[in-house]
C-alpha atoms as a PDB file:
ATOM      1  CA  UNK A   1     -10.305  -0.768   6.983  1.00  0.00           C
ATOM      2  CA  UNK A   2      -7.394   1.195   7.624  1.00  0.00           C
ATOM      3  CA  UNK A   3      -6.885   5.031   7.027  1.00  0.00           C
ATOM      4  CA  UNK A   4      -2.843   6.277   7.220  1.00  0.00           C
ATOM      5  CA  UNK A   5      -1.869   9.742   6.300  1.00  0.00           C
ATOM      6  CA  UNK A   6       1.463  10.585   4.175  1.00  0.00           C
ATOM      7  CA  UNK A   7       3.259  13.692   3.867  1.00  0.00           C
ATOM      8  CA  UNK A   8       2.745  14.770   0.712  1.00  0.00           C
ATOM      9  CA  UNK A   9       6.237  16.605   0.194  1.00  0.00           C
ATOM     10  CA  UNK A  10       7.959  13.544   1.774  1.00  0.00           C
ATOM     11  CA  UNK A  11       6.337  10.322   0.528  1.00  0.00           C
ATOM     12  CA  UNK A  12       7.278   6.776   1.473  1.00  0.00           C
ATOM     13  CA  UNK A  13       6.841   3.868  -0.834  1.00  0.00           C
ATOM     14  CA  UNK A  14       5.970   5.135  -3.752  1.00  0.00           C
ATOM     15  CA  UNK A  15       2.876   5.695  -2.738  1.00  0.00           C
ATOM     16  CA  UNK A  16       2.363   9.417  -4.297  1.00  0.00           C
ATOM     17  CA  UNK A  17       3.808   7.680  -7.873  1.00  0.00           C
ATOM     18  CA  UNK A  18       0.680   5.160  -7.520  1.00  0.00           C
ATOM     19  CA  UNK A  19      -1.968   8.293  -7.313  1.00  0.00           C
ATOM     20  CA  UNK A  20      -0.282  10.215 -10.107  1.00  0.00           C
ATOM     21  CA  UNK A  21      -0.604   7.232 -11.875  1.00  0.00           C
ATOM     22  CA  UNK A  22      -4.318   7.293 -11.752  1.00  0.00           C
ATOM     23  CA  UNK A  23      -4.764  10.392 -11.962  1.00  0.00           C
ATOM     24  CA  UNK A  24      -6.311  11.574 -16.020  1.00  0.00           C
ATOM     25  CA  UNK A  25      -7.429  14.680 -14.907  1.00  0.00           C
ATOM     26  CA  UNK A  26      -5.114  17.135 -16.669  1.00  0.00           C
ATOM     27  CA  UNK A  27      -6.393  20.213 -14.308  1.00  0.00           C
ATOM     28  CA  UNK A  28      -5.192  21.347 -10.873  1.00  0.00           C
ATOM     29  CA  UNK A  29      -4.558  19.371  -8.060  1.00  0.00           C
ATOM     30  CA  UNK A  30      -5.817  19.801  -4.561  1.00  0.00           C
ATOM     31  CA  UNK A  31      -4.687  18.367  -1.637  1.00  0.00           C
ATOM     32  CA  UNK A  32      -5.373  16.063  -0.011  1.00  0.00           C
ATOM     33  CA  UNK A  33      -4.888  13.142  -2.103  1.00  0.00           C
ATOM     34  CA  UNK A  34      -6.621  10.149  -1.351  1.00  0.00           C
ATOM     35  CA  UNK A  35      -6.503   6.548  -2.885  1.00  0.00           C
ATOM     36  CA  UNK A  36      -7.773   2.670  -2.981  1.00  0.00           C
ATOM     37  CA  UNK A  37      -6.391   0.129  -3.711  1.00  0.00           C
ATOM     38  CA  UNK A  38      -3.115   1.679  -4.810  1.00  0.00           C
ATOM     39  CA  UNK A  39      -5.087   4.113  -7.137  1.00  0.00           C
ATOM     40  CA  UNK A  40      -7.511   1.794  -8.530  1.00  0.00           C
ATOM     41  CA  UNK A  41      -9.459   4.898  -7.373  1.00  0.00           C
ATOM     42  CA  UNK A  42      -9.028   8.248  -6.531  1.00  0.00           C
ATOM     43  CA  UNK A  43     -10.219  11.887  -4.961  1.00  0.00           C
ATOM     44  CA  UNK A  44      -8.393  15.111  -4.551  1.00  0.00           C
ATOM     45  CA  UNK A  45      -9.815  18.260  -2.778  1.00  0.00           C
ATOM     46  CA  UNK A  46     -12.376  19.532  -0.776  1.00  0.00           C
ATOM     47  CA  UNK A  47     -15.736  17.788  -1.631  1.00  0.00           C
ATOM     48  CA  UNK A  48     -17.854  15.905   0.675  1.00  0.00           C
ATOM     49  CA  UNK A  49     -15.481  13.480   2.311  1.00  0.00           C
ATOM     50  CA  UNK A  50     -18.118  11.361   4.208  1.00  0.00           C
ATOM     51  CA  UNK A  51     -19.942  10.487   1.019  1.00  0.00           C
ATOM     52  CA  UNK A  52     -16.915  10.435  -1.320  1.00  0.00           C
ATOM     53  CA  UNK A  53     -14.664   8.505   0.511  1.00  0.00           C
ATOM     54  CA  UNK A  54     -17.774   6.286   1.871  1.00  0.00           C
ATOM     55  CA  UNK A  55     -18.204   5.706  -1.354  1.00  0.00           C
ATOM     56  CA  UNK A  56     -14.028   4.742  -2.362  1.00  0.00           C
ATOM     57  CA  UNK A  57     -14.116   2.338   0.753  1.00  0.00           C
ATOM     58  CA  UNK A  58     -17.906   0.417  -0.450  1.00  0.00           C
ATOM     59  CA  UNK A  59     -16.515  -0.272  -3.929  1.00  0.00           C
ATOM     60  CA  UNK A  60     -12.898  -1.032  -2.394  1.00  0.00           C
ATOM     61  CA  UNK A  61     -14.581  -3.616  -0.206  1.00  0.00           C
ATOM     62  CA  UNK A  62     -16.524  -5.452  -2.900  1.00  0.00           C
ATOM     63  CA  UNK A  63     -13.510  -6.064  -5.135  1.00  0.00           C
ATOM     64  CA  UNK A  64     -12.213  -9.782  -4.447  1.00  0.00           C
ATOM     65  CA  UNK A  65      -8.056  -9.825  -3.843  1.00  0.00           C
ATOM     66  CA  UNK A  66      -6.370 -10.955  -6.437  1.00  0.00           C
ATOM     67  CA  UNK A  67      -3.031 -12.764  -4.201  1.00  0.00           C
ATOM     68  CA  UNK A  68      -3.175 -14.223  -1.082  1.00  0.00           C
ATOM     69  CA  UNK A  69      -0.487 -13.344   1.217  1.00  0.00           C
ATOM     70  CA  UNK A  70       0.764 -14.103   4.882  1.00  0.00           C
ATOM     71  CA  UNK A  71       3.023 -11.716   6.530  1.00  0.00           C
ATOM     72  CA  UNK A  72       5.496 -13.099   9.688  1.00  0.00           C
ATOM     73  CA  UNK A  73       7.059 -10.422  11.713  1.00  0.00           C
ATOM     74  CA  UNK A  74       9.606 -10.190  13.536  1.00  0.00           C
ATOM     75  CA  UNK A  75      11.873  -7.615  15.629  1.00  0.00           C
ATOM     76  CA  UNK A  76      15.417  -7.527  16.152  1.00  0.00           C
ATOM     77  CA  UNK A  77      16.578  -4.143  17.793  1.00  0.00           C
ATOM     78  CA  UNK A  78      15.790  -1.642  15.566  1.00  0.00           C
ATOM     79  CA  UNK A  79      15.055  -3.603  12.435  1.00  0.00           C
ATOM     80  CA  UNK A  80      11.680  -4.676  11.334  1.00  0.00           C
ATOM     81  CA  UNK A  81      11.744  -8.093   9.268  1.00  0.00           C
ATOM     82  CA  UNK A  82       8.629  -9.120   7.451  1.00  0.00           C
ATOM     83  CA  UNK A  83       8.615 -12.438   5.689  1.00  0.00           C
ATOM     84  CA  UNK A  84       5.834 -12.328   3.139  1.00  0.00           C
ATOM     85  CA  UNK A  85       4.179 -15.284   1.451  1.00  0.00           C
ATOM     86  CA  UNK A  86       2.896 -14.572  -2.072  1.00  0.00           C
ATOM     87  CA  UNK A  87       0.310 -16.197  -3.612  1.00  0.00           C
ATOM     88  CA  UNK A  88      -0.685 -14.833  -7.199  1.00  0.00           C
ATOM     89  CA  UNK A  89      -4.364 -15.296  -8.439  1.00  0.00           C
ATOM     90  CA  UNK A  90      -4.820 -12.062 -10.438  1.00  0.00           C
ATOM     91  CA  UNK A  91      -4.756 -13.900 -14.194  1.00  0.00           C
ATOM     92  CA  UNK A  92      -1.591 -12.333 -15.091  1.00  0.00           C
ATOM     93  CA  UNK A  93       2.563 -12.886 -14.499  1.00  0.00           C
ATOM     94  CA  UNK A  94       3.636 -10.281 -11.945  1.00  0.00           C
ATOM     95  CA  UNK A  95       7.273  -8.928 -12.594  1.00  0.00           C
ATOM     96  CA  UNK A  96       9.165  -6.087 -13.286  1.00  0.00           C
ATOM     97  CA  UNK A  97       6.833  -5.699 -16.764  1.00  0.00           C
ATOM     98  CA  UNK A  98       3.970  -4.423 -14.649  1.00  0.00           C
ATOM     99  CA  UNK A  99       5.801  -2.688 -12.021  1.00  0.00           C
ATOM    100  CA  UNK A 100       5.127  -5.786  -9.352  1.00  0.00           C
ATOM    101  CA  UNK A 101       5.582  -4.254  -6.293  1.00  0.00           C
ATOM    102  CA  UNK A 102       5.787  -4.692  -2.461  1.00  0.00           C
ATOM    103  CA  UNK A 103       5.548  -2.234  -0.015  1.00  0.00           C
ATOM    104  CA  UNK A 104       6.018  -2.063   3.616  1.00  0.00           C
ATOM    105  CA  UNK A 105       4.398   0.990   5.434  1.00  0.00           C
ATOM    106  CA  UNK A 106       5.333   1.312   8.965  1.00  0.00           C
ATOM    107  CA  UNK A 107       4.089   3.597  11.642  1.00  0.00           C
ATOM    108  CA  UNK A 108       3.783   4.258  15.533  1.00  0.00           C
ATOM    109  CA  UNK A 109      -0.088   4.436  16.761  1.00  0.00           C
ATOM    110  CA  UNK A 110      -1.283   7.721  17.950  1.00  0.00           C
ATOM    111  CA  UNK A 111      -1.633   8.246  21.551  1.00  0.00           C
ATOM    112  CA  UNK A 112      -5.010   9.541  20.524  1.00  0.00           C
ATOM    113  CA  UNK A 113      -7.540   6.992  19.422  1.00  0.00           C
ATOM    114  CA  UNK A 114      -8.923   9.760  17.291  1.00  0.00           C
ATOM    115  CA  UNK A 115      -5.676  10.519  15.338  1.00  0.00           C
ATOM    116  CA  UNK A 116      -4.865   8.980  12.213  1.00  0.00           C
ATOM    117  CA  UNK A 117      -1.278   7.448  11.449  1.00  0.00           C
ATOM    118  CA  UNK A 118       1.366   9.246  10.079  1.00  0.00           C
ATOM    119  CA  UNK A 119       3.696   6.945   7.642  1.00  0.00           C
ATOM    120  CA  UNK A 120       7.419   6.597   9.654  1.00  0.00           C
ATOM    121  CA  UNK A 121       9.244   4.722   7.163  1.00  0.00           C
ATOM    122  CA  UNK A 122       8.865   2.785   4.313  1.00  0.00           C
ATOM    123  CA  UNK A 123      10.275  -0.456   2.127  1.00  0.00           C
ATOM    124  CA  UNK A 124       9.975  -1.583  -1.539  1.00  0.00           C
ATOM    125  CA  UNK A 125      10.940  -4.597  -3.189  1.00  0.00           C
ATOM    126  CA  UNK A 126      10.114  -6.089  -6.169  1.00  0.00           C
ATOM    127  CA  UNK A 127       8.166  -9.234  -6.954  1.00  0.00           C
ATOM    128  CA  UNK A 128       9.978 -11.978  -8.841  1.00  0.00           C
ATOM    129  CA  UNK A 129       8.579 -12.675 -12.309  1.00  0.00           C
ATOM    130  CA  UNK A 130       5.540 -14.983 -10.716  1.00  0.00           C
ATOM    131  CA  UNK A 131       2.956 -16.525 -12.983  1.00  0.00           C
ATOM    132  CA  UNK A 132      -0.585 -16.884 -11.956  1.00  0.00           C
ATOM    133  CA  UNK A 133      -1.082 -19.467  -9.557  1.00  0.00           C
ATOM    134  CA  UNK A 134       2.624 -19.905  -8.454  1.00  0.00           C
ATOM    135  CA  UNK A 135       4.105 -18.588  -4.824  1.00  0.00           C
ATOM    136  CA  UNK A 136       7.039 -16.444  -3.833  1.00  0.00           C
ATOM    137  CA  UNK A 137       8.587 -15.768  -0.243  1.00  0.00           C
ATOM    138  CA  UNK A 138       9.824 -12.025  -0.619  1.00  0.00           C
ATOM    139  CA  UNK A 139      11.715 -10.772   2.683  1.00  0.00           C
ATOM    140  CA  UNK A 140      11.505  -6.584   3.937  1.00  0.00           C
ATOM    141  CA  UNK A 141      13.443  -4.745   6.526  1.00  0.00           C
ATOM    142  CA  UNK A 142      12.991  -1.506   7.756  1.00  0.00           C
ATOM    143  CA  UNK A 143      14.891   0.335  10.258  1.00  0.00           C
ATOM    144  CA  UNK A 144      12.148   0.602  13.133  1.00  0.00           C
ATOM    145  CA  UNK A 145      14.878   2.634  15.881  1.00  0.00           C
ATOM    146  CA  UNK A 146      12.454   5.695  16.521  1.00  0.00           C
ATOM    147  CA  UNK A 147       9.378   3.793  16.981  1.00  0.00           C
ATOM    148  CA  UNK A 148       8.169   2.631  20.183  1.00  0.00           C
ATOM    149  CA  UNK A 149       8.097  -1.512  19.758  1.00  0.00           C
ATOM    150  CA  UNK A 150       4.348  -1.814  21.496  1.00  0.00           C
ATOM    151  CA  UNK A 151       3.072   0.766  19.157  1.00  0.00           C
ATOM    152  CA  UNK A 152       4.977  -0.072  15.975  1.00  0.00           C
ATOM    153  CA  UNK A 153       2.471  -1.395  13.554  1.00  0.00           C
ATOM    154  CA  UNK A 154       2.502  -1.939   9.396  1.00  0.00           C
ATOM    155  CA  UNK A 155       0.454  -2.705   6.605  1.00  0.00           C
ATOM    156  CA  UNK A 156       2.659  -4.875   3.821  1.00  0.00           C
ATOM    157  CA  UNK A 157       0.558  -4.275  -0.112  1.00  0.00           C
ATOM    158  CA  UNK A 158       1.148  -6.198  -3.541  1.00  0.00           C
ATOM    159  CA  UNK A 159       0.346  -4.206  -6.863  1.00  0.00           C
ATOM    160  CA  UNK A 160       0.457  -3.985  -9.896  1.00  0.00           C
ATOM    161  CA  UNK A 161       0.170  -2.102 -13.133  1.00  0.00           C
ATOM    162  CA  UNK A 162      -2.348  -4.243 -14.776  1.00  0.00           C
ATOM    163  CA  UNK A 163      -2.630  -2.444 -18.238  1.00  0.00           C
ATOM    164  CA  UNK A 164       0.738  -1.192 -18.414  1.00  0.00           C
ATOM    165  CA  UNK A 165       3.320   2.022 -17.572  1.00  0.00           C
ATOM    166  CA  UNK A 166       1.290   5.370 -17.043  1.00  0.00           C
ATOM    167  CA  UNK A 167      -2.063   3.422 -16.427  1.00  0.00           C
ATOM    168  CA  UNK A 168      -3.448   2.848 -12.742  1.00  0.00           C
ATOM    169  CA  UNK A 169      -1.832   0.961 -10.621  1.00  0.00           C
ATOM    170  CA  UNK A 170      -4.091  -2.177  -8.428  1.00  0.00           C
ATOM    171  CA  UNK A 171      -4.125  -3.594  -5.168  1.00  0.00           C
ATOM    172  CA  UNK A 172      -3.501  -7.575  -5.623  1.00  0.00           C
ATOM    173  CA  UNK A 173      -3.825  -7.621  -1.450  1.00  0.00           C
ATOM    174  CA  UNK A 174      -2.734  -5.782   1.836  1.00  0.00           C
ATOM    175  CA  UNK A 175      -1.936  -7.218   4.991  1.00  0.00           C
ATOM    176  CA  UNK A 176      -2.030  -5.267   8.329  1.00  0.00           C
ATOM    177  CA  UNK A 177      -0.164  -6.617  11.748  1.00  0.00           C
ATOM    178  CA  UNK A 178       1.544  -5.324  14.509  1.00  0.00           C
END
């Protein structure tokens, strides 16, 4: 499980664009936004966090993955390179059809054990048209030069648009390392 916090009026990685996405309610907005699963679901407001976001994370946690992927990382100086291995079990071709998509979401930890990471930088690159059951190594970089290297860590995530443009995106996997 892994909770990271984005500034709203300065996303990274496209990350607000998969909660719009989701979102069908044509009434107000209230912050905060939160996601699964790249906005296979969604909240927005002040409710009761504990039991609505309990409730996001159960149903995130029974859905199987629909990709396997292995993430190598590696610093040089200030760049961040993450070699990712791509794996694609979700049924359907990924590619630039369905918005195939991965994203790199790098941070520094908090001091505090209690705080929750703040998004430093971000990278996107698209997945090469891959059918189901076929592999792709897709290579990110990010410029790392503010963040301390012991307490740089990232999450890399491949999604989708299963059922087309305007239409929630999903989570095919997400892989977390330091």
């Amino acid at each position: 499980m892994l909770f990271i916090e984005q500034d709203v009026d300065a996303p990274l990685g496209g990350r607000l664009d998969r909660w719009l996405a989701a979102n069908d309610n044509p009434g107000t907005i209230y912050l905060p936004l939160v996601m699964t699963d790249s906005g296979h679901d969604i909240s927005n407001g002040d409710e009761s966090f504990a039991t609505v976001y309990g409730n996001m994370i159960d149903r995130s946690l029974d859905r199987p993955a629909t990709a396997g992927m292995a993430v190598t990382s590696s610093r040089s100086g200030s760049i961040l390179h993450l070699e990712v291995q791509l794996d694609n079990r979700s049924g359907a071709t990924l590619s630039a059809a369905n918005d195939a998509t991965l994203t790199a979401l790098v941070w520094q930890e908090p001091v505090d054990p209690e705080a929750i990471p703040v998004v430093a930088t971000a990278r996107t690159a698209p997945i090469p048209s891959l059918v189901d059951g076929s592999s792709a190594k897709i290579v990110l970089e990010a410029s790392v030069s503010a963040l301390d290297p012991d307490r740089t860590r990232w999450v890399v995530i491949a999604d989708y648009q299963p059922n087309g443009t305007f239409e929630a995106y999903d989570t095919l996997q997400a892989v977390t390392g330091p």
